[in-house]
Protein backbone atom coordinates (compact mmCIF):
# COMPACT_ATOMS: atom_id res chain seq x y z
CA UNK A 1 4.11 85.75 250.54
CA UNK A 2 3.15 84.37 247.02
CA UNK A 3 4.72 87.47 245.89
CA UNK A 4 7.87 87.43 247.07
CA UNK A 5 8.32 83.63 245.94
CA UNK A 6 7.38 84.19 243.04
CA UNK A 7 10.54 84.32 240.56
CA UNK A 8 12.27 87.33 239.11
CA UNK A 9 11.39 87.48 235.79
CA UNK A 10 12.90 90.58 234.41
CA UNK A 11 15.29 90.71 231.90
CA UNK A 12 18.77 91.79 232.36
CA UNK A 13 18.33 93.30 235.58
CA UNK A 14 21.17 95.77 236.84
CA UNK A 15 23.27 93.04 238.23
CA UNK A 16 22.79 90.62 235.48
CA UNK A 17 23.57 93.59 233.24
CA UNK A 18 27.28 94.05 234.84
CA UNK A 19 27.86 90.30 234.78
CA UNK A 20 27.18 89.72 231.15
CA UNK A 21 29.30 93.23 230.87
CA UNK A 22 32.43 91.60 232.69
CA UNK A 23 31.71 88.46 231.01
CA UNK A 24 31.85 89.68 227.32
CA UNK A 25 35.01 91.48 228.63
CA UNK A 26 37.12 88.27 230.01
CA UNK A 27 35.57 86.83 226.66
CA UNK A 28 37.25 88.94 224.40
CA UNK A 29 40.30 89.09 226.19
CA UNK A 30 40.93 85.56 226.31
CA UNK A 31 40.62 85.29 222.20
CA UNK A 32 43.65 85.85 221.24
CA UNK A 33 45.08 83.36 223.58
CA UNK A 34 43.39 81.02 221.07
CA UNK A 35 45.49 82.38 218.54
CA UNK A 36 48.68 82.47 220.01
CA UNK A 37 48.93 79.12 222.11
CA UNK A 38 46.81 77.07 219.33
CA UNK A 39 47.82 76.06 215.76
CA UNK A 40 45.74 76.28 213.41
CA UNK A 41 43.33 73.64 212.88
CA UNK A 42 42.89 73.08 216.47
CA UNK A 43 39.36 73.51 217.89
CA UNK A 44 40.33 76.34 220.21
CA UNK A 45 42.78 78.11 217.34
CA UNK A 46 41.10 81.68 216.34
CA UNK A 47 42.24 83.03 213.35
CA UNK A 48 44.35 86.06 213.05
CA UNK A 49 41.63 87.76 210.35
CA UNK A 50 39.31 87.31 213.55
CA UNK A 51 41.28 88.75 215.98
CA UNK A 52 42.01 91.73 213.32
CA UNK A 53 37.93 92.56 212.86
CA UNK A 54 37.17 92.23 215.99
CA UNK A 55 40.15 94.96 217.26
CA UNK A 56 38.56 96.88 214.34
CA UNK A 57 34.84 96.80 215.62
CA UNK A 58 36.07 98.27 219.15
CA UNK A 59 37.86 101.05 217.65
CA UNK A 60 34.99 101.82 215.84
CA UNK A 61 32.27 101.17 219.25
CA UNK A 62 35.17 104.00 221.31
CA UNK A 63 33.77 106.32 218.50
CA UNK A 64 30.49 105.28 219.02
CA UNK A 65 30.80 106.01 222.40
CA UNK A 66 32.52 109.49 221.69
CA UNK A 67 29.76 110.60 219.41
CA UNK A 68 26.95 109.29 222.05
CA UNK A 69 28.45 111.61 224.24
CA UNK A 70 27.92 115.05 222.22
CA UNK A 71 24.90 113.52 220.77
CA UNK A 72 23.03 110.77 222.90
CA UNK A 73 23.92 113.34 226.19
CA UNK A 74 24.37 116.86 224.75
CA UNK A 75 22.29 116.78 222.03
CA UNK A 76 24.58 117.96 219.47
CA UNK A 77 24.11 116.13 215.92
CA UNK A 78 27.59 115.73 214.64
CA UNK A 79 28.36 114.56 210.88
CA UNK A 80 31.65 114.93 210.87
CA UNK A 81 33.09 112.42 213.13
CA UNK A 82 35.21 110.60 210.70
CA UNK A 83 37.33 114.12 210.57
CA UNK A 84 38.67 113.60 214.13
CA UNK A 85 38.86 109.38 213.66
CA UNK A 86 40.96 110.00 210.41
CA UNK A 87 43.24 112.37 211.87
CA UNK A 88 44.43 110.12 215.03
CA UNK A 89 44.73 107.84 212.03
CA UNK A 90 47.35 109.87 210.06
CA UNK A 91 49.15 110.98 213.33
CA UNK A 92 50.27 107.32 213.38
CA UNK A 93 49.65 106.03 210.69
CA UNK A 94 53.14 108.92 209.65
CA UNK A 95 55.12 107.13 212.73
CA UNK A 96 54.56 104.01 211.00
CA UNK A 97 55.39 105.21 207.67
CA UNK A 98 58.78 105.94 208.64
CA UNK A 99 59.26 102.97 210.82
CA UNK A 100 59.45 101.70 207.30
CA UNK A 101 62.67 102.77 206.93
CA UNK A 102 64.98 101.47 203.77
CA UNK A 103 62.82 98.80 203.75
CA UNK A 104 60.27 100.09 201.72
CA UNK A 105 59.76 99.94 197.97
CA UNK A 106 62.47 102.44 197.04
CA UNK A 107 64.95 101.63 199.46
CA UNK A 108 64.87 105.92 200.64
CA UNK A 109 65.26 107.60 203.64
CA UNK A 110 61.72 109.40 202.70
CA UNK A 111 58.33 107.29 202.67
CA UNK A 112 57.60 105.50 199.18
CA UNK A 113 54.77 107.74 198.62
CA UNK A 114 57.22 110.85 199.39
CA UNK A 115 59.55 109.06 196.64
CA UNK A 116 56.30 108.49 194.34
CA UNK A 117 55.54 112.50 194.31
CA UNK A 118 59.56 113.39 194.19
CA UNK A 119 59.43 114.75 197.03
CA UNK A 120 63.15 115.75 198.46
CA UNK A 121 62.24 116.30 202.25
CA UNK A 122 60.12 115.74 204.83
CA UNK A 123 57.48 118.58 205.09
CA UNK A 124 58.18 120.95 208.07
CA UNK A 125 54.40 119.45 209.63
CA UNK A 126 55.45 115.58 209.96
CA UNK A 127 59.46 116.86 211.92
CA UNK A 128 59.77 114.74 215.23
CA UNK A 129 57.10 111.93 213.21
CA UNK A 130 60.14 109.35 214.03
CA UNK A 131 59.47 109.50 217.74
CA UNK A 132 56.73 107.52 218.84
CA UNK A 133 55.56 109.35 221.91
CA UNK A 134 55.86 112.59 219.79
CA UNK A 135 52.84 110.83 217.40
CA UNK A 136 51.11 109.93 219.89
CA UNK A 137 50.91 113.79 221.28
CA UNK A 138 49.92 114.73 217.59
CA UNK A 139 46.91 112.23 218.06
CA UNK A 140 45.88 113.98 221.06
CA UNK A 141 46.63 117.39 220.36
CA UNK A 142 45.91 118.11 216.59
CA UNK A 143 42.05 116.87 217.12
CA UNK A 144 41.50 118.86 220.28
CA UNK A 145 42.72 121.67 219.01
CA UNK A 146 40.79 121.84 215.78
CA UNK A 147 37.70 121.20 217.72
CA UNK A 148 38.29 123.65 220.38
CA UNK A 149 38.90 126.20 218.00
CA UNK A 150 35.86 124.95 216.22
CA UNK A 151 33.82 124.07 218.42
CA UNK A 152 34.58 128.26 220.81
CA UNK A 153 33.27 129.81 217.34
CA UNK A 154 30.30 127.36 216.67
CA UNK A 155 29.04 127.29 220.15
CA UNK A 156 29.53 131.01 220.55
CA UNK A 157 27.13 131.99 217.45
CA UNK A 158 24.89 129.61 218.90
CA UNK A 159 24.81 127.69 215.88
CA UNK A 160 23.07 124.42 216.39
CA UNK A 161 20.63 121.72 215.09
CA UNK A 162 20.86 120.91 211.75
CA UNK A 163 22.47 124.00 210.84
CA UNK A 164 25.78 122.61 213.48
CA UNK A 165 25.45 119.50 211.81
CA UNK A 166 25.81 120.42 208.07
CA UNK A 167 28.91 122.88 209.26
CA UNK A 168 30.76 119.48 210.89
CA UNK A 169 30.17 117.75 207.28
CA UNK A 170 31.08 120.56 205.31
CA UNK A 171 34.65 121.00 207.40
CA UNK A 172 35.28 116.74 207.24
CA UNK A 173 34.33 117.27 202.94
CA UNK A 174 36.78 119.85 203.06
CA UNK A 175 39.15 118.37 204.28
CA UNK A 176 38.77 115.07 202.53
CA UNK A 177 39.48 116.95 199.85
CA UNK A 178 42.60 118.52 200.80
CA UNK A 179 44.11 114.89 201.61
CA UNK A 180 43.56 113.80 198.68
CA UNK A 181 45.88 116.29 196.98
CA UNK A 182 49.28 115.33 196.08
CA UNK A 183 51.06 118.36 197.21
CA UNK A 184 49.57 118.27 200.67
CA UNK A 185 51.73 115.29 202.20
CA UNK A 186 49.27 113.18 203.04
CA UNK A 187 49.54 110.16 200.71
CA UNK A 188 46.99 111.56 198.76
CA UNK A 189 44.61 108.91 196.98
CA UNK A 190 46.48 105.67 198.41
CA UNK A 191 47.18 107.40 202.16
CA UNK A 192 49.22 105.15 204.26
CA UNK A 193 50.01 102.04 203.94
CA UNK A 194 52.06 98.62 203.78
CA UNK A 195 53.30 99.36 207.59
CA UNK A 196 56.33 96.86 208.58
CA UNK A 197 57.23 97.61 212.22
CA UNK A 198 55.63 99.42 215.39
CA UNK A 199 58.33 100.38 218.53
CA UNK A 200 60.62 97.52 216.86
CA UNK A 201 58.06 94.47 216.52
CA UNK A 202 56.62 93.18 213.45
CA UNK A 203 53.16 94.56 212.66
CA UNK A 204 52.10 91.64 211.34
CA UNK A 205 53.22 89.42 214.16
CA UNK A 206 50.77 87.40 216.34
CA UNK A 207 52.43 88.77 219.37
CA UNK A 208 51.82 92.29 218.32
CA UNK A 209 49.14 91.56 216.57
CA UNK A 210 47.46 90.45 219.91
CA UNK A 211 48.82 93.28 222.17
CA UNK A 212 47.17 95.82 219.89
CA UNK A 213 43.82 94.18 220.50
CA UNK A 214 44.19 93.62 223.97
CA UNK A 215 45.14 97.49 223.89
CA UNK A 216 41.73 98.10 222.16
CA UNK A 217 40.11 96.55 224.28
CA UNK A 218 41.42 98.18 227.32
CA UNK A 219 40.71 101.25 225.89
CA UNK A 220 37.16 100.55 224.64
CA UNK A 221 36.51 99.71 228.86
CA UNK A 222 38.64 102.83 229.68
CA UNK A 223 36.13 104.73 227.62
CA UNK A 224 33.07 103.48 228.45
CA UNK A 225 33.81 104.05 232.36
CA UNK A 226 34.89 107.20 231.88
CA UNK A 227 31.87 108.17 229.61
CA UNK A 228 29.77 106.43 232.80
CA UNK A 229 31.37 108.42 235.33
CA UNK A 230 30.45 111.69 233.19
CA UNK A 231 27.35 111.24 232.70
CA UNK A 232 26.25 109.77 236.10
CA UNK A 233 27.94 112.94 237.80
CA UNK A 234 26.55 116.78 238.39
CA UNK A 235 28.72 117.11 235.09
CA UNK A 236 26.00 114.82 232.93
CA UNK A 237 23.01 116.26 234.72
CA UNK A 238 23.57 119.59 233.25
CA UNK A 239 24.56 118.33 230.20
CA UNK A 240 21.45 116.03 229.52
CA UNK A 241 19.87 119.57 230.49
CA UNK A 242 21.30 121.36 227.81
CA UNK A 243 19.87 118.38 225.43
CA UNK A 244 16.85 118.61 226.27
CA UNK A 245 16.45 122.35 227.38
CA UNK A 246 19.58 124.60 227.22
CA UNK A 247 17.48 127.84 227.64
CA UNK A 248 16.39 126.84 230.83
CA UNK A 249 19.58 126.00 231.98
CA UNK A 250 20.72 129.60 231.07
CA UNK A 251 17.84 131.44 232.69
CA UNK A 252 19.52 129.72 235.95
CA UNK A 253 22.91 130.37 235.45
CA UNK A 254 24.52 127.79 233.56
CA UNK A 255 27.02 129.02 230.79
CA UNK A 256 26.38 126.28 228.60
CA UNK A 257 29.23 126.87 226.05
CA UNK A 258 32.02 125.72 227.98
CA UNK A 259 29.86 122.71 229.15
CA UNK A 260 29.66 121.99 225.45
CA UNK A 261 33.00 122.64 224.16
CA UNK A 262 34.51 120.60 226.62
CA UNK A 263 32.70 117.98 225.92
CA UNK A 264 32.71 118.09 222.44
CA UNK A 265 36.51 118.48 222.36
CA UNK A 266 36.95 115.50 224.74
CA UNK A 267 34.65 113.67 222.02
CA UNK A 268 36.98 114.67 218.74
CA UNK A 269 40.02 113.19 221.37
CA UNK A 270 38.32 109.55 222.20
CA UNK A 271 37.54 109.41 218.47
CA UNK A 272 41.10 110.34 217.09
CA UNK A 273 42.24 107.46 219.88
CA UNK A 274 40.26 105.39 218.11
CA UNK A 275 41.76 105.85 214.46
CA UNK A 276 45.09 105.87 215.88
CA UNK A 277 44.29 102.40 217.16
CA UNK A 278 42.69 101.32 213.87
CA UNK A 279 45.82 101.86 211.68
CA UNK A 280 48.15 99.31 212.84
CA UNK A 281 44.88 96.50 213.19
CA UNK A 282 43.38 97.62 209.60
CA UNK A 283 47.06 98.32 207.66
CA UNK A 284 45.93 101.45 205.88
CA UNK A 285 44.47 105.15 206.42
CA UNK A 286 43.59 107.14 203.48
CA UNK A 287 41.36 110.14 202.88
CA UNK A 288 38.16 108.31 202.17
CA UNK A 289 37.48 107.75 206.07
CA UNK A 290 36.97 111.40 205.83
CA UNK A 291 33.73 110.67 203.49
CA UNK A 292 30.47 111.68 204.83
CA UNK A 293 29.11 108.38 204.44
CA UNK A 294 31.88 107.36 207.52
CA UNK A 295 30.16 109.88 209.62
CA UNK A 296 26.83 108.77 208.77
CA UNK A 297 27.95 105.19 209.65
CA UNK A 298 29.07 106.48 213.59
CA UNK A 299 25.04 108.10 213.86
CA UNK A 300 23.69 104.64 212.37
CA UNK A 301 25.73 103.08 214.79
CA UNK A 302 24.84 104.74 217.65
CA UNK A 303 21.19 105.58 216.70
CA UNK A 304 20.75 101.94 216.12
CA UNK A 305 22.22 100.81 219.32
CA UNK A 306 20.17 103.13 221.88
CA UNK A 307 21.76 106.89 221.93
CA UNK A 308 22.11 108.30 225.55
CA UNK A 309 23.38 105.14 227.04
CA UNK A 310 26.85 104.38 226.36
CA UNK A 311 26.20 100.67 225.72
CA UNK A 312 24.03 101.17 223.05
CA UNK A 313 26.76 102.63 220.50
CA UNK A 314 28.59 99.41 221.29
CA UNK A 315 26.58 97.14 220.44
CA UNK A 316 25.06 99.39 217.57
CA UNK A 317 28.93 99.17 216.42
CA UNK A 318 29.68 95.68 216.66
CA UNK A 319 26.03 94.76 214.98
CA UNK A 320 26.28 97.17 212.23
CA UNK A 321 29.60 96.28 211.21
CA UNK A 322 29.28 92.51 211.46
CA UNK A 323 25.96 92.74 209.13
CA UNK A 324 28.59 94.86 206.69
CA UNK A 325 31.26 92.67 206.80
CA UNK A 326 28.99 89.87 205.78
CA UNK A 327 26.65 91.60 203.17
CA UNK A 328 30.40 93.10 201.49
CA UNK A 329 31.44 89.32 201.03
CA UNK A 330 28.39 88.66 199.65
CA UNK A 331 26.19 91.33 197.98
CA UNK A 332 28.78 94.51 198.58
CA UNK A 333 26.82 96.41 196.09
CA UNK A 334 23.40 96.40 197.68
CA UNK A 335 25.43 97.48 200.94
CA UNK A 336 24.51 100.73 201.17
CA UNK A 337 20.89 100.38 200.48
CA UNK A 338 20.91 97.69 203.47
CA UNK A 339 22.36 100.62 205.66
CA UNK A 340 20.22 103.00 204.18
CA UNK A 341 17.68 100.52 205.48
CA UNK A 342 18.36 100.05 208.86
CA UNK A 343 18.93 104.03 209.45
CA UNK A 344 15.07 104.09 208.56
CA UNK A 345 14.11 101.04 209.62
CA UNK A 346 15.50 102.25 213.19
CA UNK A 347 14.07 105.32 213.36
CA UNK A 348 10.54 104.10 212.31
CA UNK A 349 10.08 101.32 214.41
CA UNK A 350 12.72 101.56 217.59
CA UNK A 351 13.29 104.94 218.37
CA UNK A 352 15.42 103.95 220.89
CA UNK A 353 17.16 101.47 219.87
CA UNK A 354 18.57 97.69 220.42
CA UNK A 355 19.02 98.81 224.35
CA UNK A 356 15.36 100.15 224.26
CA UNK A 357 13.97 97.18 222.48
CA UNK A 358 15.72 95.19 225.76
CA UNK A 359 14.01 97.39 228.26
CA UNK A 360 10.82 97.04 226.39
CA UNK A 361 10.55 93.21 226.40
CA UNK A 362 11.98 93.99 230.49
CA UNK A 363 8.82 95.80 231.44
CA UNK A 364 6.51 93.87 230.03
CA UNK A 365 8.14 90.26 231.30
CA UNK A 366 7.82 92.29 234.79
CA UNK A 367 4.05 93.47 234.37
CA UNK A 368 3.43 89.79 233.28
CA UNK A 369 4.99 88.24 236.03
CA UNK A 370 3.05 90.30 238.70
């Protein structure tokens, strides 16, 4: 009897875990109504730099979630995320460019950088760029492609380990390096930028402004149930087997490669989503999201957060990225040692990151309460 009245002292059990979950969620959502129906000044008002970081921390926690699932599940080290994330990124980012219209700098019918680099036409790659559903195809397509293709070839050598992991660099270095050219038609150095319009409304509009968050955000929960549903089926059983002992799972039958390729391919998709949905917040896409130190970022994130459980990345995302945005105001050349930092710092002393430091201090409130 004394047992059963005595209280439940664990922390965040399952249920309490879902409410704080759908709690966050109504959170977020409701912040930009403090934007739009309070001036500034007000207590409730939240400011429209807010509402743009915060839109930019979930499209960066849906990559984190994307790479936990090849890596955290599948155990396949990827360093070239920022490939896939910077491509979604371009396949709007051109729709937006020529929403511009006359109104850019040079008053033309081409792009200002186009104009900048005298070029006369569009090149035969961005035709149909002026249609929005047609970009948002390219943002689906282009990534899953290159990482299908990819991905058949990698898989089927067997490559893997740090050896798979090098490859994904060297192919995002490569092509960081091609967008950077002039003569590629990609912007080269300065990218995309200095959007005006999106389907007709003002990018920089609070309305819009506030729909493209909301939009995040729906798409950040999209993800993550998805990425639940996976991994909690048949589907995530064999692939936590192939993780953690792929021969095995051949000896009994499994063809692993397809197991892997699709879900590394659905990966490169979630994360091009997610740079497609960072252009319009951010206002800019340029080759150096391609830089390996992007894709290092996603494995801090996600290593940090607790790989192999889907809220881990998140909040490995939001946590890494706040402590950025506040030591790049402050100290931003000592940023990179402070990341640097934590990457060790992690792997040293929680292995398993901010969601296994949770469960820790769980079991042992439990063994002290009995």
């Amino acid at each position: 009897m004394q047992a059963l009245a005595r209280p439940d002292r664990r922390l965040f059990a399952p249920r309490q875990v879902q409410a704080l979950l759908i709690a966050a969620v109504v959170l977020l959502a409701l912040l930009p109504v403090g934007q739009l129906a309070f001036d500034e000044g007000q207590f409730l008002h939240v400011s429209s730099f807010t509402i743009s970081v915060l839109g930019k921390f979930m499209c960066y926690a849906i990559a984190a979630v994307a790479l936990d699932l090849v890596w955290g599940y599948t155990g396949i080290l990827s360093l070239g995320h920022g490939l896939f994330f910077s491509l979604g990124g371009y396949a709007l980012g051109m729709y937006l460019m020529r929403s511009i219209g006359r109104d850019g700098a040079y008053h033309a019918d081409l792009p200002d950088f186009m104009v900048f680099l005298d070029w006369k036409q569009f090149p035969w790659f961005w035709s149909f760029t002026d249609h929005f559903w047609y970009c948002a195809l390219l943002v689906v397509m282009v990534p899953g492609v290159l990482a299908f293709v990819f991905g058949f070839f990698a898989f089927r050598s067997r490559i893997k380990g740090v050896y798979f992991s090098i490859i994904t660099q060297a192919l995002t270095f490569a092509a960081m390096l091609m967008f950077f050219r002039n003569d590629t038609g990609f912007g080269g150095n300065n990218g995309f930028t200095d959007f005006k319009r999106i389907l007709g409304f003002s990018i920089t509009a609070a309305p819009t402004r506030a729909v493209l968050y909301w939009l995040t955000l729906a798409t950040l929960v999209g993800v993550y149930l998805m990425a639940r549903a996976i991994t909690q089926s048949k589907l995530g059983r064999v692939l936590t087997g192939i993780r953690d002992a792929e021969n095995r799972l051949l000896f009994v039958g499994y063809d692993s490669l397809w197991f892997k390729l699709f879900v590394w391919t659905l990966s490169a998709i979630l994360c091009s989503i997610a740079g497609a949905l960072y252009v319009p917040q951010v206002g800019i896409i340029n080759p150096s999201e391609m830089s390996p130190a992007n894709s290092i970022e996603m494995v801090v994130w996600v290593a940090s957060g607790g790989r192999g459980t889907l809220i881990g990345p998140i909040l490995g995302a939001g946590a890494v990225n706040g402590m950025k945005t506040l030591f790049t105001n402050l100290f931003p050349e000592y940023w990179l040692f402070v990341l640097g930092l934590i990457f060790v710092g992690v792997t040293l002393f929680l292995p398993n990151g901010i969601v296994g430091l949770l469960r820790s201090l769980r079991r042992r409130l439990a063994e002290h309460g009995q």
